[in-house]
PDB file of N, CA and C in Angstrom:
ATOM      1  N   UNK A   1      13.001  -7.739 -18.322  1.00  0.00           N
ATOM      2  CA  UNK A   1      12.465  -6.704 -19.191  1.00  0.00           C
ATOM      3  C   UNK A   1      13.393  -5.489 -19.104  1.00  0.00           C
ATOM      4  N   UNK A   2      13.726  -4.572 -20.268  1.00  0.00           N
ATOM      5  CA  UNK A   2      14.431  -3.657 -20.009  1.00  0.00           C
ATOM      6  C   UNK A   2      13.755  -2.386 -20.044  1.00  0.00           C
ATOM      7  N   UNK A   3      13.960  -1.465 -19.284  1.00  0.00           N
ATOM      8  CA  UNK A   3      13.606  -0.152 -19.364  1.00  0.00           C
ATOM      9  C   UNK A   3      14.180   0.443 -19.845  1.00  0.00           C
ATOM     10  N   UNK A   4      13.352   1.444 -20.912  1.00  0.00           N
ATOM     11  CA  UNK A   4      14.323   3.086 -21.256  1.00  0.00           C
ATOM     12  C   UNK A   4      13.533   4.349 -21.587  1.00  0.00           C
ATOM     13  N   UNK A   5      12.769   4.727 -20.364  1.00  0.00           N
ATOM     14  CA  UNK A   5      11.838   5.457 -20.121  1.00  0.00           C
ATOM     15  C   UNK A   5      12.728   6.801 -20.142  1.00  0.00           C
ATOM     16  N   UNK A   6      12.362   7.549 -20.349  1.00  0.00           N
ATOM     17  CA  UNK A   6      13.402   9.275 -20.350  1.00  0.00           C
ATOM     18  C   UNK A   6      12.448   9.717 -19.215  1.00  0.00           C
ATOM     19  N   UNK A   7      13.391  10.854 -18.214  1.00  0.00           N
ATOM     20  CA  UNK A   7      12.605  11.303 -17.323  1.00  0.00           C
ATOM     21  C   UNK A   7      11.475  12.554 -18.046  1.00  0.00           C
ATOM     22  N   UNK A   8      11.797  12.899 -18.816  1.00  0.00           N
ATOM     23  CA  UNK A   8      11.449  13.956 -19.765  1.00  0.00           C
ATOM     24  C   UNK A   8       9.970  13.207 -20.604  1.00  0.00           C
ATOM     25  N   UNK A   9       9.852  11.540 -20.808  1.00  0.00           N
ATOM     26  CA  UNK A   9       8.784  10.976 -21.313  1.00  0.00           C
ATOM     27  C   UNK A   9       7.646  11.532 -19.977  1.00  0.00           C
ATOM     28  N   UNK A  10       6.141  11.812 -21.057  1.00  0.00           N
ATOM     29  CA  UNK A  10       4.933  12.149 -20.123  1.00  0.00           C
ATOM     30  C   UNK A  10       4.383  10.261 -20.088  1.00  0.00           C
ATOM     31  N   UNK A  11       4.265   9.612 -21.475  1.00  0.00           N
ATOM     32  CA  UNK A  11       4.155   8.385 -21.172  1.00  0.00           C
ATOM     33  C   UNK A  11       5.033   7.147 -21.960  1.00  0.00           C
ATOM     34  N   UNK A  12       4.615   6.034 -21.294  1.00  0.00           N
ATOM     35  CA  UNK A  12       5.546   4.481 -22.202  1.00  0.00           C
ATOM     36  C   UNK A  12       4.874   3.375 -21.490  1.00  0.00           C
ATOM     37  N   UNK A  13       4.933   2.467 -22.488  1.00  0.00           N
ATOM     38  CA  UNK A  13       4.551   1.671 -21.947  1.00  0.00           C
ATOM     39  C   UNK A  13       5.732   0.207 -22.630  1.00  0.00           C
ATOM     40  N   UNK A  14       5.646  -0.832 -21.993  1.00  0.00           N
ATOM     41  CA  UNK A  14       6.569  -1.796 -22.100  1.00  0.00           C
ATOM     42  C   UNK A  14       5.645  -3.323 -22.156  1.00  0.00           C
ATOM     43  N   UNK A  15       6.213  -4.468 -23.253  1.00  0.00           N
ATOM     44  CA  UNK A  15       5.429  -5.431 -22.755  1.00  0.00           C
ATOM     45  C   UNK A  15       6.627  -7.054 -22.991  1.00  0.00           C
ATOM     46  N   UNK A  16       7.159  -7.704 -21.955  1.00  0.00           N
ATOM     47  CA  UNK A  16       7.591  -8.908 -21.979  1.00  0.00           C
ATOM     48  C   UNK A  16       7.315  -9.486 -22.841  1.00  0.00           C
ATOM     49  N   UNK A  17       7.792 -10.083 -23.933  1.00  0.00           N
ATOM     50  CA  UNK A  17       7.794 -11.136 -25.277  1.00  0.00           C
ATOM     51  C   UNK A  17       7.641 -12.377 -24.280  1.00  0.00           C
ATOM     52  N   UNK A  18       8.405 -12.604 -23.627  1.00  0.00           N
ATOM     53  CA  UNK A  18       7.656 -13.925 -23.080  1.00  0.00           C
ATOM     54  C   UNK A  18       6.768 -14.069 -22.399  1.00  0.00           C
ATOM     55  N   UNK A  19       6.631 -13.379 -21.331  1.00  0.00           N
ATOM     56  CA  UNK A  19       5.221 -13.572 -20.539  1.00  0.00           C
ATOM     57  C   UNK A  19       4.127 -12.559 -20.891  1.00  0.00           C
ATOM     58  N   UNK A  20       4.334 -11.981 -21.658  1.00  0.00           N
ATOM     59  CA  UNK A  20       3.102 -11.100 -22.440  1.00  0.00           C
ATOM     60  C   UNK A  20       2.630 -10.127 -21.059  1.00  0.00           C
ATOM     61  N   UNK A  21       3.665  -9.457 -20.134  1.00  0.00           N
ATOM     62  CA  UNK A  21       3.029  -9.437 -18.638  1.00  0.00           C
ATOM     63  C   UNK A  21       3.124  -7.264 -19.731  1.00  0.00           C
ATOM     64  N   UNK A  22       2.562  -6.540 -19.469  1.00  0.00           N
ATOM     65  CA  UNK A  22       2.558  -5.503 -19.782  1.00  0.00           C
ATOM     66  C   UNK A  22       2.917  -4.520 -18.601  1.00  0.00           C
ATOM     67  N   UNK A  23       3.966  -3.253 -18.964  1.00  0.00           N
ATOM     68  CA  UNK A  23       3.800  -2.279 -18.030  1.00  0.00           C
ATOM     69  C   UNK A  23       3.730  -0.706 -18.611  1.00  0.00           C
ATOM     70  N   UNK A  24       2.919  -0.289 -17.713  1.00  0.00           N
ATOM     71  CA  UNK A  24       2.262   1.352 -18.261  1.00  0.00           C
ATOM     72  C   UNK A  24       2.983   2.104 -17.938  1.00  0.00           C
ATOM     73  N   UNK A  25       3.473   3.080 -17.976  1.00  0.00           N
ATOM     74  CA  UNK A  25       3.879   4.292 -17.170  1.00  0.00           C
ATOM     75  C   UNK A  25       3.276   5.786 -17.373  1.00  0.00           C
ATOM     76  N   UNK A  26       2.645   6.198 -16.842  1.00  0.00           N
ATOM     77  CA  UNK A  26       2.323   7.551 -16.950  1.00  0.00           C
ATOM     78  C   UNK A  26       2.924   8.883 -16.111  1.00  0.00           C
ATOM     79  N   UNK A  27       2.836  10.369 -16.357  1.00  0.00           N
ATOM     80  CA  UNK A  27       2.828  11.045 -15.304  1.00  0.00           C
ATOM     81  C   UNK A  27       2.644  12.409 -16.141  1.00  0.00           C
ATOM     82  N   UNK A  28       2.637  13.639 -15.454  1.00  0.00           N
ATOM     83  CA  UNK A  28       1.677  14.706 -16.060  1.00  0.00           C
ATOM     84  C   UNK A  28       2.637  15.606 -15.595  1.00  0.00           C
ATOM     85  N   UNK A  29       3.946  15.447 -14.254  1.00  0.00           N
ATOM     86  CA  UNK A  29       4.851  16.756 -13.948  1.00  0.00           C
ATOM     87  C   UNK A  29       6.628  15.913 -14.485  1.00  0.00           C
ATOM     88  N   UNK A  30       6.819  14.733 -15.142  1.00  0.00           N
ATOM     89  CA  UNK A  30       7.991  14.341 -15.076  1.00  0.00           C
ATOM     90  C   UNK A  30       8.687  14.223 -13.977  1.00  0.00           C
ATOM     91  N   UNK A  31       7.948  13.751 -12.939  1.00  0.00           N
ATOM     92  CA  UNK A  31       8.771  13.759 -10.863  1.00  0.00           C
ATOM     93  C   UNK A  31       8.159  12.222 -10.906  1.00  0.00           C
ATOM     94  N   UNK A  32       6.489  12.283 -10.705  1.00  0.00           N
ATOM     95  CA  UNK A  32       6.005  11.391  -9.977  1.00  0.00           C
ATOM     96  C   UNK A  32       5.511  10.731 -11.518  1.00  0.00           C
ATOM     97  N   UNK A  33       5.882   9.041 -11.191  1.00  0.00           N
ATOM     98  CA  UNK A  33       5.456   8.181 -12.510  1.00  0.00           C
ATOM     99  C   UNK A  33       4.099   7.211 -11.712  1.00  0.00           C
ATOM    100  N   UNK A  34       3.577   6.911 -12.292  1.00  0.00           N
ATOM    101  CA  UNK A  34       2.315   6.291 -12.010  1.00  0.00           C
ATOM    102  C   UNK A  34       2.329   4.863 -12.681  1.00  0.00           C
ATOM    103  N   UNK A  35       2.629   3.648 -12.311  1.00  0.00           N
ATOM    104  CA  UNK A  35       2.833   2.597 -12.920  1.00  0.00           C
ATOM    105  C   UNK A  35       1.779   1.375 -12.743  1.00  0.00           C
ATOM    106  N   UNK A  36       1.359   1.446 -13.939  1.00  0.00           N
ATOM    107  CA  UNK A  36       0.619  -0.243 -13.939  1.00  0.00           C
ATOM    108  C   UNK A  36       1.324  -1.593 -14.686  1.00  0.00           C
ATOM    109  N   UNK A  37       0.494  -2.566 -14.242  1.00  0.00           N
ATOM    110  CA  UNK A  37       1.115  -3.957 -14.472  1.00  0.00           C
ATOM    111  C   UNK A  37       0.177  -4.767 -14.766  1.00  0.00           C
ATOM    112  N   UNK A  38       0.100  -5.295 -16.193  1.00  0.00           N
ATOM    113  CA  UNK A  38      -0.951  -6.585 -16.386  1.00  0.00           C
ATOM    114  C   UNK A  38      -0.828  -7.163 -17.741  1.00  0.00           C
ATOM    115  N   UNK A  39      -1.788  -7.063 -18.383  1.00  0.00           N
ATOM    116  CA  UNK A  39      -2.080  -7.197 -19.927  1.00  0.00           C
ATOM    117  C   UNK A  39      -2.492  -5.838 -20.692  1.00  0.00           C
ATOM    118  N   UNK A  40      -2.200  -6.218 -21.946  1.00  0.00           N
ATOM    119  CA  UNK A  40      -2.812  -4.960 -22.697  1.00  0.00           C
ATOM    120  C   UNK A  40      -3.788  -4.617 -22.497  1.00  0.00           C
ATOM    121  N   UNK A  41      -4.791  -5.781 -22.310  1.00  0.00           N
ATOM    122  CA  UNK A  41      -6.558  -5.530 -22.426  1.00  0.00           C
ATOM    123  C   UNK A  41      -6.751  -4.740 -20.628  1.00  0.00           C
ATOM    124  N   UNK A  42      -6.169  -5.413 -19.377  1.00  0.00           N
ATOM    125  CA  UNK A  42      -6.183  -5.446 -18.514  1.00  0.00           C
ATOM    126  C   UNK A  42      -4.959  -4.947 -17.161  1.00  0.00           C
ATOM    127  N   UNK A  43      -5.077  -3.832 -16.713  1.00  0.00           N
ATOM    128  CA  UNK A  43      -3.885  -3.657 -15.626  1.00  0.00           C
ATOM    129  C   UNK A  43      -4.388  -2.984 -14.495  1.00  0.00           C
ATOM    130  N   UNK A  44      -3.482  -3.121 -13.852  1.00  0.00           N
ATOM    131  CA  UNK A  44      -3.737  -2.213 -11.942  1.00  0.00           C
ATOM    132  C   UNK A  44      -2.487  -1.810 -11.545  1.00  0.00           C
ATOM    133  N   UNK A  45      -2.966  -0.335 -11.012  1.00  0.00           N
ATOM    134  CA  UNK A  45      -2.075   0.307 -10.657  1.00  0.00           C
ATOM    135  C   UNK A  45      -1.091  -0.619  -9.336  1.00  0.00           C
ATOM    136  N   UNK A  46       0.362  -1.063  -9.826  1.00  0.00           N
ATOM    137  CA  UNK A  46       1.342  -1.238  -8.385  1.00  0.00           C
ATOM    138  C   UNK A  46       1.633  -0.544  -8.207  1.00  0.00           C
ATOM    139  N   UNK A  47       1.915   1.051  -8.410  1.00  0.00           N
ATOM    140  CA  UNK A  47       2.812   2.007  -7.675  1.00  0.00           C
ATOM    141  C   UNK A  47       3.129   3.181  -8.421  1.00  0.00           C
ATOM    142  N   UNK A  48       3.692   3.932  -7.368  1.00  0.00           N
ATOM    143  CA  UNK A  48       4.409   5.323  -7.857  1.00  0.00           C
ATOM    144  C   UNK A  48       5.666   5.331  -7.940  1.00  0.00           C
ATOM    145  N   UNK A  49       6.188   5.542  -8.572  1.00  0.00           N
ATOM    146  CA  UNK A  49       7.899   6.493  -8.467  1.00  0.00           C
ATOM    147  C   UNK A  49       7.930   7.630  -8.372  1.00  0.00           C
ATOM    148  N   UNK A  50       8.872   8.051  -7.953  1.00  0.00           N
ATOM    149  CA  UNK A  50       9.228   9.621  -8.066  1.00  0.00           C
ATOM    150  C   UNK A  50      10.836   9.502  -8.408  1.00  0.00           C
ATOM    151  N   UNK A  51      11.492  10.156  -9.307  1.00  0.00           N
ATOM    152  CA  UNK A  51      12.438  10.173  -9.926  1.00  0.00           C
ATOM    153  C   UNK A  51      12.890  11.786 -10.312  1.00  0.00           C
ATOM    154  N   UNK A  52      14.396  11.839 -10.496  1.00  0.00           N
ATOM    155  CA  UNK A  52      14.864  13.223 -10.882  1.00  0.00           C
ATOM    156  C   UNK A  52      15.831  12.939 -12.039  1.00  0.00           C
ATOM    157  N   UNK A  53      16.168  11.344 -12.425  1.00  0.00           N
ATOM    158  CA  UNK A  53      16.609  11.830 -13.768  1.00  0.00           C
ATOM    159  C   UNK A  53      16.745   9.966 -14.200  1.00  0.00           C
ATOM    160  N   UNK A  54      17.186   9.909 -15.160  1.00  0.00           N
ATOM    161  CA  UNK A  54      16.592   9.147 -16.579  1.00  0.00           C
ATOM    162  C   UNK A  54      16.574   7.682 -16.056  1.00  0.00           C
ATOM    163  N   UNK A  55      17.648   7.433 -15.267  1.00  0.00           N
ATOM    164  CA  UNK A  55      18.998   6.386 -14.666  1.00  0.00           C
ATOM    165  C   UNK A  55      18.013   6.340 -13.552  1.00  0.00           C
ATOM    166  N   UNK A  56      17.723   7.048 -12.767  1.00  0.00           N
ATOM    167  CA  UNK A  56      17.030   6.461 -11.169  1.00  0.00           C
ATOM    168  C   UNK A  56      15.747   6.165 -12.028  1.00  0.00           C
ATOM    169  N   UNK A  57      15.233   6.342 -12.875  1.00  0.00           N
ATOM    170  CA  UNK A  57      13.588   6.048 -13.476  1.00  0.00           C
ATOM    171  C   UNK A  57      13.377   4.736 -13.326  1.00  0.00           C
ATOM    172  N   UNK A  58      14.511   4.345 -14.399  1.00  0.00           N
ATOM    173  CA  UNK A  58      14.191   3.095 -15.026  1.00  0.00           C
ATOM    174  C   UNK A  58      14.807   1.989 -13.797  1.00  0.00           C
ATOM    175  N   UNK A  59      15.399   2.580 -13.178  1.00  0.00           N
ATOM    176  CA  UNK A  59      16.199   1.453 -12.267  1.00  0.00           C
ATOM    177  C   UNK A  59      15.116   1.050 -11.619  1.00  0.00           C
ATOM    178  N   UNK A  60      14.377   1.951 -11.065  1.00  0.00           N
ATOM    179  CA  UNK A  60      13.112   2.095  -9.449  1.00  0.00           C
ATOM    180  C   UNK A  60      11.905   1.056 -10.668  1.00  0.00           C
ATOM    181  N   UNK A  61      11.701   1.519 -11.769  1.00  0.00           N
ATOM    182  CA  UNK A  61      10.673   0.754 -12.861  1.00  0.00           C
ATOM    183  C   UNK A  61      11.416  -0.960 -12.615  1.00  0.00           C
ATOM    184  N   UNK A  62      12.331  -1.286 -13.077  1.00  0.00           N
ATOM    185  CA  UNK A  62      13.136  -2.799 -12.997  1.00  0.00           C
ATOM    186  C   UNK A  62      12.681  -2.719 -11.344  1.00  0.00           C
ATOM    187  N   UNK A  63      12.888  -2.411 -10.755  1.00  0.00           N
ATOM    188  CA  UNK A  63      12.877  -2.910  -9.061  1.00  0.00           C
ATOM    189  C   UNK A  63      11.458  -3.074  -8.686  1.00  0.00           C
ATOM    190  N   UNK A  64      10.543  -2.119  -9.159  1.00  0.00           N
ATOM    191  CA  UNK A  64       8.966  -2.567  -8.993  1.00  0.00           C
ATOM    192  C   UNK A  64       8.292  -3.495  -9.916  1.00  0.00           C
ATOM    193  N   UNK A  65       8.885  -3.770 -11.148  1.00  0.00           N
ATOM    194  CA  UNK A  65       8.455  -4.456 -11.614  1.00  0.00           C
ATOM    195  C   UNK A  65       9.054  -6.264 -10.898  1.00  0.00           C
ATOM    196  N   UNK A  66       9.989  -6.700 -10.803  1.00  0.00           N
ATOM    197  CA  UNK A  66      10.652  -7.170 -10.340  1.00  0.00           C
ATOM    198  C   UNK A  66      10.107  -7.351  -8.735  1.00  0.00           C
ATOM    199  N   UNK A  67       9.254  -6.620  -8.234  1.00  0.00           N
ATOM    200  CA  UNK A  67       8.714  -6.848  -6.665  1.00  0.00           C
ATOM    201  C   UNK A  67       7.720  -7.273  -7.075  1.00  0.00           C
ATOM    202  N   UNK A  68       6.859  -6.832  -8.231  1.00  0.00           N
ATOM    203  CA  UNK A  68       5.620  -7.626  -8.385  1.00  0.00           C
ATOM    204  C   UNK A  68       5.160  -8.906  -9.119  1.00  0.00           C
ATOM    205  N   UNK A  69       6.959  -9.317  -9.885  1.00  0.00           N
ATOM    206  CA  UNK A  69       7.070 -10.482 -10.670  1.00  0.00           C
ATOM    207  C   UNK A  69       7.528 -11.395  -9.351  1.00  0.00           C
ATOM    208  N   UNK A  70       7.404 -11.205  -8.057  1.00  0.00           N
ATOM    209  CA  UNK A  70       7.382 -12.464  -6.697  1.00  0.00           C
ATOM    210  C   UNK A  70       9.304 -12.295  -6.798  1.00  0.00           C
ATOM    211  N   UNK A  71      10.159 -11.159  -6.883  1.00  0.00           N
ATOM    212  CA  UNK A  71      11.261 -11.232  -6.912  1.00  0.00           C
ATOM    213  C   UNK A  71      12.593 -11.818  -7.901  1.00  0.00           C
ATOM    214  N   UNK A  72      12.136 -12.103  -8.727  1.00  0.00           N
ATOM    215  CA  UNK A  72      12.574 -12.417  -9.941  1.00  0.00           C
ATOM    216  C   UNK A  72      13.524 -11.910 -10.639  1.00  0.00           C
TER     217      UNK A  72
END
């Protein structure tokens, strides 16, 4: 899945064409991102990031998503 979240986005969300697996991102100061993982209808929070610019966002987003796809 590719990311291209701006650190400057408050939210985005992303969803896999093949595995229909969905991911949320929220956050309210542009530092700390708040990320869920599931389906559209259905998700749970895996984690936080904290990020300072566009490039560490999306990288740390691929790496958690990617920890919760069993390493993939």
């Amino acid at each position: 899945m590719k990311f291209n979240m701006s650190i400057e986005d408050n939210f985005a969300s992303f969803i896999d064409d093949k595995s229909g697996v969905a991911v949320f991102v929220d956050s309210f100061d542009n530092e700390e991102f708040e990320v869920r993982i599931g389906t559209v209808t259905e998700s749970q929070k895996t984690g936080s990031i904290t990020a300072t610019t566009t490039k560490e966002l999306n990288e740390k987003l691929e790496a958690l998503y990617r920890k919760h796809q069993g390493g993939r």
